[in-house]
Protein backbone atom coordinates (compact mmCIF):
# COMPACT_ATOMS: atom_id res chain seq x y z
CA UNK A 1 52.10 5.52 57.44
CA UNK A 2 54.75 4.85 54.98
CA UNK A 3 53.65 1.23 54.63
CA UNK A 4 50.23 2.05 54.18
CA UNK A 5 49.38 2.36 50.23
CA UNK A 6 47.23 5.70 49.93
CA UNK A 7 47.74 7.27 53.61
CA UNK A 8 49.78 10.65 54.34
CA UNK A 9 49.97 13.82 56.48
CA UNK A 10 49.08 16.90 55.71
CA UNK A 11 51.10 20.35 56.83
CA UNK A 12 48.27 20.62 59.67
CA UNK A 13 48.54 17.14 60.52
CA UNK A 14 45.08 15.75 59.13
CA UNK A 15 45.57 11.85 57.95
CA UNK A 16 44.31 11.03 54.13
CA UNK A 17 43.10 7.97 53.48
CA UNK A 18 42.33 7.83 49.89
CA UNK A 19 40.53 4.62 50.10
CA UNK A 20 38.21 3.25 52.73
CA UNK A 21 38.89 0.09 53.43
CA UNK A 22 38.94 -2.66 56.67
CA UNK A 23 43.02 -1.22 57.29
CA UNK A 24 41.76 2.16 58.22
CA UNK A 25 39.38 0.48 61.23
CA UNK A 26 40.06 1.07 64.56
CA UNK A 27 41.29 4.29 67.35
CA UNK A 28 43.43 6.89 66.74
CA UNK A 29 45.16 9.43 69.16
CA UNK A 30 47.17 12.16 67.98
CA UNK A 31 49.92 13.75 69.95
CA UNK A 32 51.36 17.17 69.26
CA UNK A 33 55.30 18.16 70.03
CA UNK A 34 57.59 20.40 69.10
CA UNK A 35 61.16 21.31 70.73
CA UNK A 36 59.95 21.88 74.18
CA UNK A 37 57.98 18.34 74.25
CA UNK A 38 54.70 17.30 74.30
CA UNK A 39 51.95 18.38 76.54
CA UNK A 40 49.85 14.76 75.84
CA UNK A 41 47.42 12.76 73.20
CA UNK A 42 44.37 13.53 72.46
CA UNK A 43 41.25 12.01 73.04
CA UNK A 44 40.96 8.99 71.39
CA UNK A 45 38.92 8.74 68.01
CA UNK A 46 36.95 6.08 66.45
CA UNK A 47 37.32 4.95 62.69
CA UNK A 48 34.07 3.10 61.50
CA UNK A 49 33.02 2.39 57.51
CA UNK A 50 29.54 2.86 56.31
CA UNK A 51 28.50 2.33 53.00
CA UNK A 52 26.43 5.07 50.67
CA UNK A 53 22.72 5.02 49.25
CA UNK A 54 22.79 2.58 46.42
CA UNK A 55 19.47 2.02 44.48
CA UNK A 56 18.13 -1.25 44.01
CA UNK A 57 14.98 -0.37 42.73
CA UNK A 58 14.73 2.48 40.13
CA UNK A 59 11.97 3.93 38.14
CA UNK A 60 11.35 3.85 34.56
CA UNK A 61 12.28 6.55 32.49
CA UNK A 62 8.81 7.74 31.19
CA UNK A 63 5.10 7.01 32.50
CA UNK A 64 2.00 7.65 30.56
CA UNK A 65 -1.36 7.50 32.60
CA UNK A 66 -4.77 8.50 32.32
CA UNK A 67 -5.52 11.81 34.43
CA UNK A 68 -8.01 11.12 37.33
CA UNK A 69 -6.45 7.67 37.91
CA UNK A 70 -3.67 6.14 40.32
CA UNK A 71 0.15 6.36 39.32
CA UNK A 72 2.51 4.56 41.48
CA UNK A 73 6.49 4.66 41.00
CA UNK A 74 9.00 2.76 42.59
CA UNK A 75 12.06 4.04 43.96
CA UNK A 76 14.25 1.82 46.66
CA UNK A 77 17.74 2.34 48.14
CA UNK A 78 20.21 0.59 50.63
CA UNK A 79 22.91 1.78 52.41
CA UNK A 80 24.45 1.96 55.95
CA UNK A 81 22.82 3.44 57.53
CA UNK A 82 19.53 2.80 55.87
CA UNK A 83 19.07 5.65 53.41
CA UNK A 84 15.90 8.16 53.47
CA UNK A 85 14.33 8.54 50.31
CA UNK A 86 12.40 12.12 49.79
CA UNK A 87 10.65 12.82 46.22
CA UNK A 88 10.36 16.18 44.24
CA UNK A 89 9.24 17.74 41.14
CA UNK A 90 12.09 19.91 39.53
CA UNK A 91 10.89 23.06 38.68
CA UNK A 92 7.44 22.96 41.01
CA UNK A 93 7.48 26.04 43.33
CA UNK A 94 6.28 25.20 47.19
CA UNK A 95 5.22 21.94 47.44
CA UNK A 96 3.89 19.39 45.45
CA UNK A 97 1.33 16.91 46.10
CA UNK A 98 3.49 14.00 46.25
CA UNK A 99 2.55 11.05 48.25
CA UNK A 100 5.64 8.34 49.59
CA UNK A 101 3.95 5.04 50.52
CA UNK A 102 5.63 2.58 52.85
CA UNK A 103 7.66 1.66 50.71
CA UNK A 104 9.06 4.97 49.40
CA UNK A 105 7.01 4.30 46.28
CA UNK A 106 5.42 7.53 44.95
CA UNK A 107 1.95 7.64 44.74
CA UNK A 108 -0.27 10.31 42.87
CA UNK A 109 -3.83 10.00 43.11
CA UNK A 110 -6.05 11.25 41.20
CA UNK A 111 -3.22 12.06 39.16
CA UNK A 112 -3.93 15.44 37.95
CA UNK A 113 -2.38 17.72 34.92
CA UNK A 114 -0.37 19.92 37.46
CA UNK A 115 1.75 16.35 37.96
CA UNK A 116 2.97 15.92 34.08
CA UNK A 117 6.87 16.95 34.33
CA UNK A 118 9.77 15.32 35.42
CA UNK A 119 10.11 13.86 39.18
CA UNK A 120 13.45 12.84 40.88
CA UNK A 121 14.14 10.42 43.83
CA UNK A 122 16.54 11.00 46.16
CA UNK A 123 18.27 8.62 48.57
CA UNK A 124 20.07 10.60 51.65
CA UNK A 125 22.23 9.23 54.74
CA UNK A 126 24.91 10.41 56.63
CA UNK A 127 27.89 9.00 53.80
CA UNK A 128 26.04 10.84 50.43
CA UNK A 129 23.49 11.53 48.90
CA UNK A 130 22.26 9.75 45.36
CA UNK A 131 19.49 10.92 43.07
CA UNK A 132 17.24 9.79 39.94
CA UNK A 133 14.65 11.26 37.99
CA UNK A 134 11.62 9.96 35.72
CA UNK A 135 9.26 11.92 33.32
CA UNK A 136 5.77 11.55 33.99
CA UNK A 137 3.19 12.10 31.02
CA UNK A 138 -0.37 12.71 31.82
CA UNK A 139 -2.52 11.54 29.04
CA UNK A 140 -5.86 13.19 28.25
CA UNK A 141 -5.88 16.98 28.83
CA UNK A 142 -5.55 20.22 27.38
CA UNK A 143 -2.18 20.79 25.86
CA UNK A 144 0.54 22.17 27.64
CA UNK A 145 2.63 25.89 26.99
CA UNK A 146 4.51 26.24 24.61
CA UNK A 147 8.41 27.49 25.42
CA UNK A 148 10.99 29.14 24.33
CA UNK A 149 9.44 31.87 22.49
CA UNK A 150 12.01 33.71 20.21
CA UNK A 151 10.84 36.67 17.80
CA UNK A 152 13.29 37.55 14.69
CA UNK A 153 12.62 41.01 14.14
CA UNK A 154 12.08 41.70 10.18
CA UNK A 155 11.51 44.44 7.20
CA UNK A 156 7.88 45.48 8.92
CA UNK A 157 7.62 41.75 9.96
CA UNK A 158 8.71 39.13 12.54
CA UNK A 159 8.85 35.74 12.14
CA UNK A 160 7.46 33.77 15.19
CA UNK A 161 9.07 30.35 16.35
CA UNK A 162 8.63 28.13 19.60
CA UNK A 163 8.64 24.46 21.07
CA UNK A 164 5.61 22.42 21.26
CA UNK A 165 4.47 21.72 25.01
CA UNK A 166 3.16 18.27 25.83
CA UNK A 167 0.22 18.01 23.64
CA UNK A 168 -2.05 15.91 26.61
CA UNK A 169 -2.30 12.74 24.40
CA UNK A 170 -4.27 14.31 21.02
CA UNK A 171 -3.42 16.50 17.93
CA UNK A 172 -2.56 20.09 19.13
CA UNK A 173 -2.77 23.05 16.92
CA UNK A 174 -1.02 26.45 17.21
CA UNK A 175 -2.12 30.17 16.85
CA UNK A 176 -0.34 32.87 17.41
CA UNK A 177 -1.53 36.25 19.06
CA UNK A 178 -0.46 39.73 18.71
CA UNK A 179 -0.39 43.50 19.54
CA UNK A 180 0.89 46.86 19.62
CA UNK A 181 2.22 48.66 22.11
CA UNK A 182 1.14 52.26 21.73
CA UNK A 183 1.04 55.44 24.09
CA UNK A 184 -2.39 56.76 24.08
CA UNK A 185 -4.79 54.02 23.07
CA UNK A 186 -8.06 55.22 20.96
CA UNK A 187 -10.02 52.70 23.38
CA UNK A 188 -9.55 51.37 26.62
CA UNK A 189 -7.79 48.97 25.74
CA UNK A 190 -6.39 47.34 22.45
CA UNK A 191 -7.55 44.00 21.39
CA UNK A 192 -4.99 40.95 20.25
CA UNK A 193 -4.73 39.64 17.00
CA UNK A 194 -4.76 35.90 16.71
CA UNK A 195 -3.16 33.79 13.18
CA UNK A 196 -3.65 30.53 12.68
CA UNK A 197 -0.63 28.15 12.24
CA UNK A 198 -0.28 25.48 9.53
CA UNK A 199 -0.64 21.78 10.89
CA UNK A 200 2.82 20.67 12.22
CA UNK A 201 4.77 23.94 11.95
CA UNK A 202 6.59 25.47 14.32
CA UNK A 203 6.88 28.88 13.31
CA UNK A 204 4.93 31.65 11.51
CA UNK A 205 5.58 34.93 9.89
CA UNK A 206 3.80 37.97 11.08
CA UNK A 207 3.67 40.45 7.85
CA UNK A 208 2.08 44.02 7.27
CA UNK A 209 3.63 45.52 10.61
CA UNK A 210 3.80 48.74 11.58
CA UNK A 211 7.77 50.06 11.46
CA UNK A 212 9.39 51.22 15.04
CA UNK A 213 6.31 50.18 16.92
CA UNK A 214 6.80 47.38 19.71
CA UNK A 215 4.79 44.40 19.52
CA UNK A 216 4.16 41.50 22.08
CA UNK A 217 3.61 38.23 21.10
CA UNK A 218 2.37 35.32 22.67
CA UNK A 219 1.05 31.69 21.03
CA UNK A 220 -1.47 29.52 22.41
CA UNK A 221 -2.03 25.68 21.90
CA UNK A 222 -4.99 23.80 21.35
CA UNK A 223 -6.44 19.97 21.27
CA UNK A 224 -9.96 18.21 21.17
CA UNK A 225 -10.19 19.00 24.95
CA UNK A 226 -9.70 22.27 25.10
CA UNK A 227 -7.06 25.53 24.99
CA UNK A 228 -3.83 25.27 27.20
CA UNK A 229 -2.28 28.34 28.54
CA UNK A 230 -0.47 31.15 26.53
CA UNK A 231 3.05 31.35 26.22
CA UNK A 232 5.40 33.70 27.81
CA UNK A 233 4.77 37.52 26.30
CA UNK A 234 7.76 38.48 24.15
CA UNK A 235 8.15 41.95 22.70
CA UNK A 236 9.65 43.15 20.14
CA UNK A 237 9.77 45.83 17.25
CA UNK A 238 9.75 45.16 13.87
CA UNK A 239 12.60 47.10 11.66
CA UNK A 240 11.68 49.70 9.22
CA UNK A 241 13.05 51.19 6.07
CA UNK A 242 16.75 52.90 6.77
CA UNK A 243 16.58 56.60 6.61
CA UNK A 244 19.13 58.07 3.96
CA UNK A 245 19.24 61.17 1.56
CA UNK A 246 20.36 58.61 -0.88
CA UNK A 247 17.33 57.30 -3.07
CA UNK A 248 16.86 53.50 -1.60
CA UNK A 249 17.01 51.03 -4.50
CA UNK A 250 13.25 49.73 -5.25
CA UNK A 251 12.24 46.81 -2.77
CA UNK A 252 11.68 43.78 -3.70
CA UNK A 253 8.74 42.73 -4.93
CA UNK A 254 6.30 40.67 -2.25
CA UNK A 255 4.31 37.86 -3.73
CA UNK A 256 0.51 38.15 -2.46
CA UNK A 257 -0.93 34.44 -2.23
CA UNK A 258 -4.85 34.42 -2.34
CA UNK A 259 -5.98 31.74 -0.95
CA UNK A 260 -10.25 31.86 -0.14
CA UNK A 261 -11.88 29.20 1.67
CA UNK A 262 -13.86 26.58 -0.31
CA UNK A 263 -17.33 27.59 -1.06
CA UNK A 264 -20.87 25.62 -0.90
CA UNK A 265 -20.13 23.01 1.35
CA UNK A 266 -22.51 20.54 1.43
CA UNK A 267 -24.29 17.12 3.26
CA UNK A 268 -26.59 14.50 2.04
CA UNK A 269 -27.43 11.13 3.68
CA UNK A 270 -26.79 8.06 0.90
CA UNK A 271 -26.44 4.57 1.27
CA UNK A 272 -23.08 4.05 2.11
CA UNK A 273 -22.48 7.34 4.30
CA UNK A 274 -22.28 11.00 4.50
CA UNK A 275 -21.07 12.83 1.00
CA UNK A 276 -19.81 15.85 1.01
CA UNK A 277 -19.52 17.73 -1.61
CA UNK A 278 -18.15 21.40 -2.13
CA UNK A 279 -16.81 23.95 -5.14
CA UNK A 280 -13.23 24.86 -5.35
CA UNK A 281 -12.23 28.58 -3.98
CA UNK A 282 -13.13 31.47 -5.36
CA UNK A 283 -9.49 33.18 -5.39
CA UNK A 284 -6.06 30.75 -5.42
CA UNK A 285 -3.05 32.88 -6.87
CA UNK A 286 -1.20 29.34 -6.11
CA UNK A 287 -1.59 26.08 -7.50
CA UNK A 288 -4.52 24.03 -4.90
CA UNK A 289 -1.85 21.40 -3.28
CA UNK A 290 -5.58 19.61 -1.74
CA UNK A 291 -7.38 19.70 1.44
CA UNK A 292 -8.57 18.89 5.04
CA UNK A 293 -11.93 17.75 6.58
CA UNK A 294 -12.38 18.83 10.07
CA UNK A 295 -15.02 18.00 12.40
CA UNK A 296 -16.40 17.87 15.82
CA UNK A 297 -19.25 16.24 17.52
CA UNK A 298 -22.15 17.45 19.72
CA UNK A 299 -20.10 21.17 19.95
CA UNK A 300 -16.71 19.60 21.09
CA UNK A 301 -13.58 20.70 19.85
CA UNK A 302 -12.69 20.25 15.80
CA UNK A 303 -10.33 17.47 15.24
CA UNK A 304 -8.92 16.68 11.47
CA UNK A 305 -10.45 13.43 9.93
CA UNK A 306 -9.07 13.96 6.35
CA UNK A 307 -5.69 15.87 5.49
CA UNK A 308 -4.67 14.21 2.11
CA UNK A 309 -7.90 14.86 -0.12
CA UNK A 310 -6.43 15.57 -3.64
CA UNK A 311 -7.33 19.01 -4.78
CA UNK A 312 -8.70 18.02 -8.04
CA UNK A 313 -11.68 16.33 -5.72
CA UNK A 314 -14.46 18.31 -5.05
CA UNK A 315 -16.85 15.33 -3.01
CA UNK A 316 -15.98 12.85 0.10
CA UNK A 317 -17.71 9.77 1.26
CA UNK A 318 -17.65 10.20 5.17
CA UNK A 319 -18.86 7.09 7.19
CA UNK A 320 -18.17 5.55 10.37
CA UNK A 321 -20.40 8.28 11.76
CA UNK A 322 -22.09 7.25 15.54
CA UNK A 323 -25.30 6.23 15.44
CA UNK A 324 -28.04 8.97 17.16
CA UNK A 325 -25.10 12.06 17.31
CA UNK A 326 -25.16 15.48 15.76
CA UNK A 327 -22.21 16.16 14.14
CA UNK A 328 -20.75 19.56 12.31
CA UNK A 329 -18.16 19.62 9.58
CA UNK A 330 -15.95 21.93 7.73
CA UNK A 331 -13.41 22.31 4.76
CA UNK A 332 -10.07 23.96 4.51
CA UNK A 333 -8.00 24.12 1.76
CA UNK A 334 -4.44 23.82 1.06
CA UNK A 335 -1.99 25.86 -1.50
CA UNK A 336 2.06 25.02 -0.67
CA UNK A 337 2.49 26.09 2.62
CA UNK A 338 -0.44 27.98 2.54
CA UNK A 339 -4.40 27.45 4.49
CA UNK A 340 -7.22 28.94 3.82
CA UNK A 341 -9.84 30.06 6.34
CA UNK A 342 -12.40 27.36 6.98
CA UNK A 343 -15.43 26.85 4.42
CA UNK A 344 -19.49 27.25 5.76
CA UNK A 345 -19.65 24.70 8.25
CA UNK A 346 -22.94 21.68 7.49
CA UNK A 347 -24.55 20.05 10.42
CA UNK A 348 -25.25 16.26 9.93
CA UNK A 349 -27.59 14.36 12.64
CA UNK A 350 -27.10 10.49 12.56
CA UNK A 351 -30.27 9.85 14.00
CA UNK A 352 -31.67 6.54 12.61
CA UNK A 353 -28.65 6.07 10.08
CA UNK A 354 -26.94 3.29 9.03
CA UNK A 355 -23.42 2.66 10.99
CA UNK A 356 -20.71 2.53 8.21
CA UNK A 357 -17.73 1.41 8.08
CA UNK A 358 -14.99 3.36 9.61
CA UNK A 359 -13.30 4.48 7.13
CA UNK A 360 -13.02 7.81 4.96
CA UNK A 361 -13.11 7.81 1.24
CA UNK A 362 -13.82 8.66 -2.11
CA UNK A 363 -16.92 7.96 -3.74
CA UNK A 364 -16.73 5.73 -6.70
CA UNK A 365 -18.95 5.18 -9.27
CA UNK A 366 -19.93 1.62 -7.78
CA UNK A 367 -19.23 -0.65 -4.88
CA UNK A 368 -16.34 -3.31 -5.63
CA UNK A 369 -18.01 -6.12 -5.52
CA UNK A 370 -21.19 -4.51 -7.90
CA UNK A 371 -18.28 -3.65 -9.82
CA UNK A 372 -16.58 -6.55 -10.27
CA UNK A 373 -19.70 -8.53 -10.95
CA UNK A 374 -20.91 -5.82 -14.04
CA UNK A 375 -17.12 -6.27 -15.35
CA UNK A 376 -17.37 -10.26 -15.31
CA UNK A 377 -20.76 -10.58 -16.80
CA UNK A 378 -19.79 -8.10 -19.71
CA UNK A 379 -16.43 -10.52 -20.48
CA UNK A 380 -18.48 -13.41 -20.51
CA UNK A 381 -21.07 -11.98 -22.77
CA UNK A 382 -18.46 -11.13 -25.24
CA UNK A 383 -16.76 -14.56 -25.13
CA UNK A 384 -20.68 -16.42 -25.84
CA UNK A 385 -20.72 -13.85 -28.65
CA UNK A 386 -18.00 -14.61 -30.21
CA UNK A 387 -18.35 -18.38 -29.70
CA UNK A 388 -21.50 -18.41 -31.15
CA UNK A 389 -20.33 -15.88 -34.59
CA UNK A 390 -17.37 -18.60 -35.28
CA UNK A 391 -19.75 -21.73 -34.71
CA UNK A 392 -22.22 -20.06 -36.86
CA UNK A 393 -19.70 -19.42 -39.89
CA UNK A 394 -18.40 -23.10 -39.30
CA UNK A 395 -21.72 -24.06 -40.00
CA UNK A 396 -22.66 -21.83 -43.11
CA UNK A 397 -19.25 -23.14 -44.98
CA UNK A 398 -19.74 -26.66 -44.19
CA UNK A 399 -23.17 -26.02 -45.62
CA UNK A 400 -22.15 -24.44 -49.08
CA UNK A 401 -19.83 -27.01 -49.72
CA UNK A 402 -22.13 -29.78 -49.47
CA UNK A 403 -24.60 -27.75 -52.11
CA UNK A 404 -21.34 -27.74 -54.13
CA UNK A 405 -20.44 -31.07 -54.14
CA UNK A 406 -24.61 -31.83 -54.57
CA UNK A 407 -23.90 -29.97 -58.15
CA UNK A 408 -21.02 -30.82 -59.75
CA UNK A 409 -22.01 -35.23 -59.34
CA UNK A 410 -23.86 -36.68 -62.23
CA UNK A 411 -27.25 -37.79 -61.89
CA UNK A 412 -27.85 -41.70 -61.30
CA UNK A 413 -30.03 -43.50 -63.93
CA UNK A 414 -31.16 -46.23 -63.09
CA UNK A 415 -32.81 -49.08 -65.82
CA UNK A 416 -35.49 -51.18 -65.91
């Protein structure tokens, strides 16, 4: 064994072979002894090498597909002996509708929301065993729960934060819900409180709690398509003011931020689109930072078609609007990190309009072109005007001097 690079004995008298390779091929008999002798070898043993799953084929590492249709992903392995390839969600409980075609491809159809996640492919045989995963994204449903709810317990507050689930392929939007715990109820039972969450924050503070009372909290996403599930409950009690015979120093004082809807909004038909048109709030203890048009069509879910409207506007040209669709929209303004509650809400029915084009915008005084054309004809009217006041005084002076010159030469006499 000496001559062998990488072999030895152990104290039991196991062989180590620290690399596989064609030297290590063949029988092997082992014979105990000691003082007395031997009592024989042992049965013969056969060395053989076999090689371990290797993948030849693997899937991507993301896959975005409409729900209802067919997904197929690849997965292939070799090895000696041929490897068996199995496929698995991580984190599904029981099993999962996975389907392994011929060859070991899988194959989800309809693929359905339950599927969105990641998958892993696995290629087993008698050597090892080898693994790889892929993320599957299922486009076009309800968004997904949010996770990792943490509350931060505050001075009768708690400020709420989370991470987004998949959002299903469209704009989600959070709210958060809450409630007290308390002993004896006055009804049967208490009802949740639900806030709405700015657009693209993560996070919301929960103010005017009661002190030492438990809470639970949960948040729930929502898209064009409908609500997803609520999060895990957390609970959690708010602190309140420390108890000492010492006189507390005064608290700090809270800023209130009023902040009322817009008011009067309104819808009339013109001939470039739907304007809307709408009076500031009521109440803003904050300066206006703008606002954001939200609508939905034939009682679908409200999606955002404006966010950027400056909030010294008070009108918006809307077209692009579908031809023969009823359509229902509503205002919200903005103040720093601040949203109101939505305005009234108009209903506008495209039947027998004009399709626009699709694009959102401000009204302006006149179309571009209309525009352009008043500007030019006004330039060129000055530029004839003044031509003709400078050819006119030309004129006149050329004129007086002749009647000049007419004066000052003697008559001509002429004889007989």
């Amino acid at each position: 064994l000496s001559q062998l690079p990488g072999w030895s004995v152990r104290p039991d008298g196991s062989i180590v072979i620290a690399t596989g390779n064609d030297d290590a091929l063949g029988l092997y008999r082992c014979t105990p002894y000691n003082s007395y002798g031997t009592a024989g070898e042992s049965r013969p043993t056969r060395v053989l090498l076999k090689d371990p799953p290797a993948f030849t084929v693997r899937p991507k590492e993301e896959y975005f597909q409409e729900v209802g249709r067919e997904l197929v992903i690849p997965c292939v392995a070799q090895g000696d002996p041929p490897p068996t390839i199995t496929w698995v969600k991580v984190g599904s409980e029981g099993k999962s509708s996975a389907q392994v075609d011929g060859n070991s491809s899988l194959v989800l159809h309809p693929l359905i929301k339950e599927q969105h996640g990641v998958w892993e492919c696995t290629a087993t045989n008698q050597v090892a065993s080898v693994t790889t995963a892929t993320s599957v994204h299922v486009l076009g449903t309800s968004p997904h729960a949010v996770t990792n709810v943490s509350v931060l317990p505050l001075l009768l507050a708690a400020n709420i934060s989370w991470e987004p689930g998949f959002d299903g392929g469209y704009f989600q939007r959070f709210s958060v819900w809450y409630t007290p715990l308390v002993r004896y109820p006055p009804r049967a039972h208490h009802d949740w409180v639900s806030l709405s969450v700015p657009a693209g924050a993560q996070h919301l503070l929960v103010e005017n709690l009661q002190p030492d009372t438990s809470y639970q909290f949960s948040v729930l996403a929502q898209n064009k398509l409908g609500s997803g599930p609520f999060s895990q409950i957390v609970t959690s009690v708010p602190r309140g003011f420390p108890v000492t015979t010492v006189p507390p120093e005064p608290p700090a004082m809270t800023v209130h931020v009023f902040l009322s809807p817009p008011r009067a909004l309104t819808a009339n038909e013109t001939v470039r689109g739907v304007l809307l048109r709408w009076d500031p709030p009521a109440r803003a203890s904050v300066a206006l930072s703008g606002y954001a048009l939200e609508l939905r069509q034939d009682k679908g879910g409200w999606e955002v078609l404006e966010r950027s409207i400056p909030g010294t506007d008070t009108q918006v040209l809307v077209p692009g609007l579908i031809k023969d669709a009823f359509y229902e929209f509503r205002l919200v303004a903005f103040a720093g990190s601040y949203i109101s509650d939505p305005s009234n809400t108009v209903n506008v029915s495209t039947a027998g309009m004009e399709v626009y084009p699709s694009r959102t915008q401000l009204p302006e005084l006149l179309p571009q072109p209309v525009l352009a054309g008043v500007i030019g004809g006004i330039c060129f009217l000055s530029v004839a005007v003044i031509f003709s006041t400078t050819a006119a005084c030309i004129m006149n002076r050329r004129r007086a001097a002749r009647v000049r010159k007419r004066r000052q030469d003697p008559p001509l006499v002429f004889s007989p």
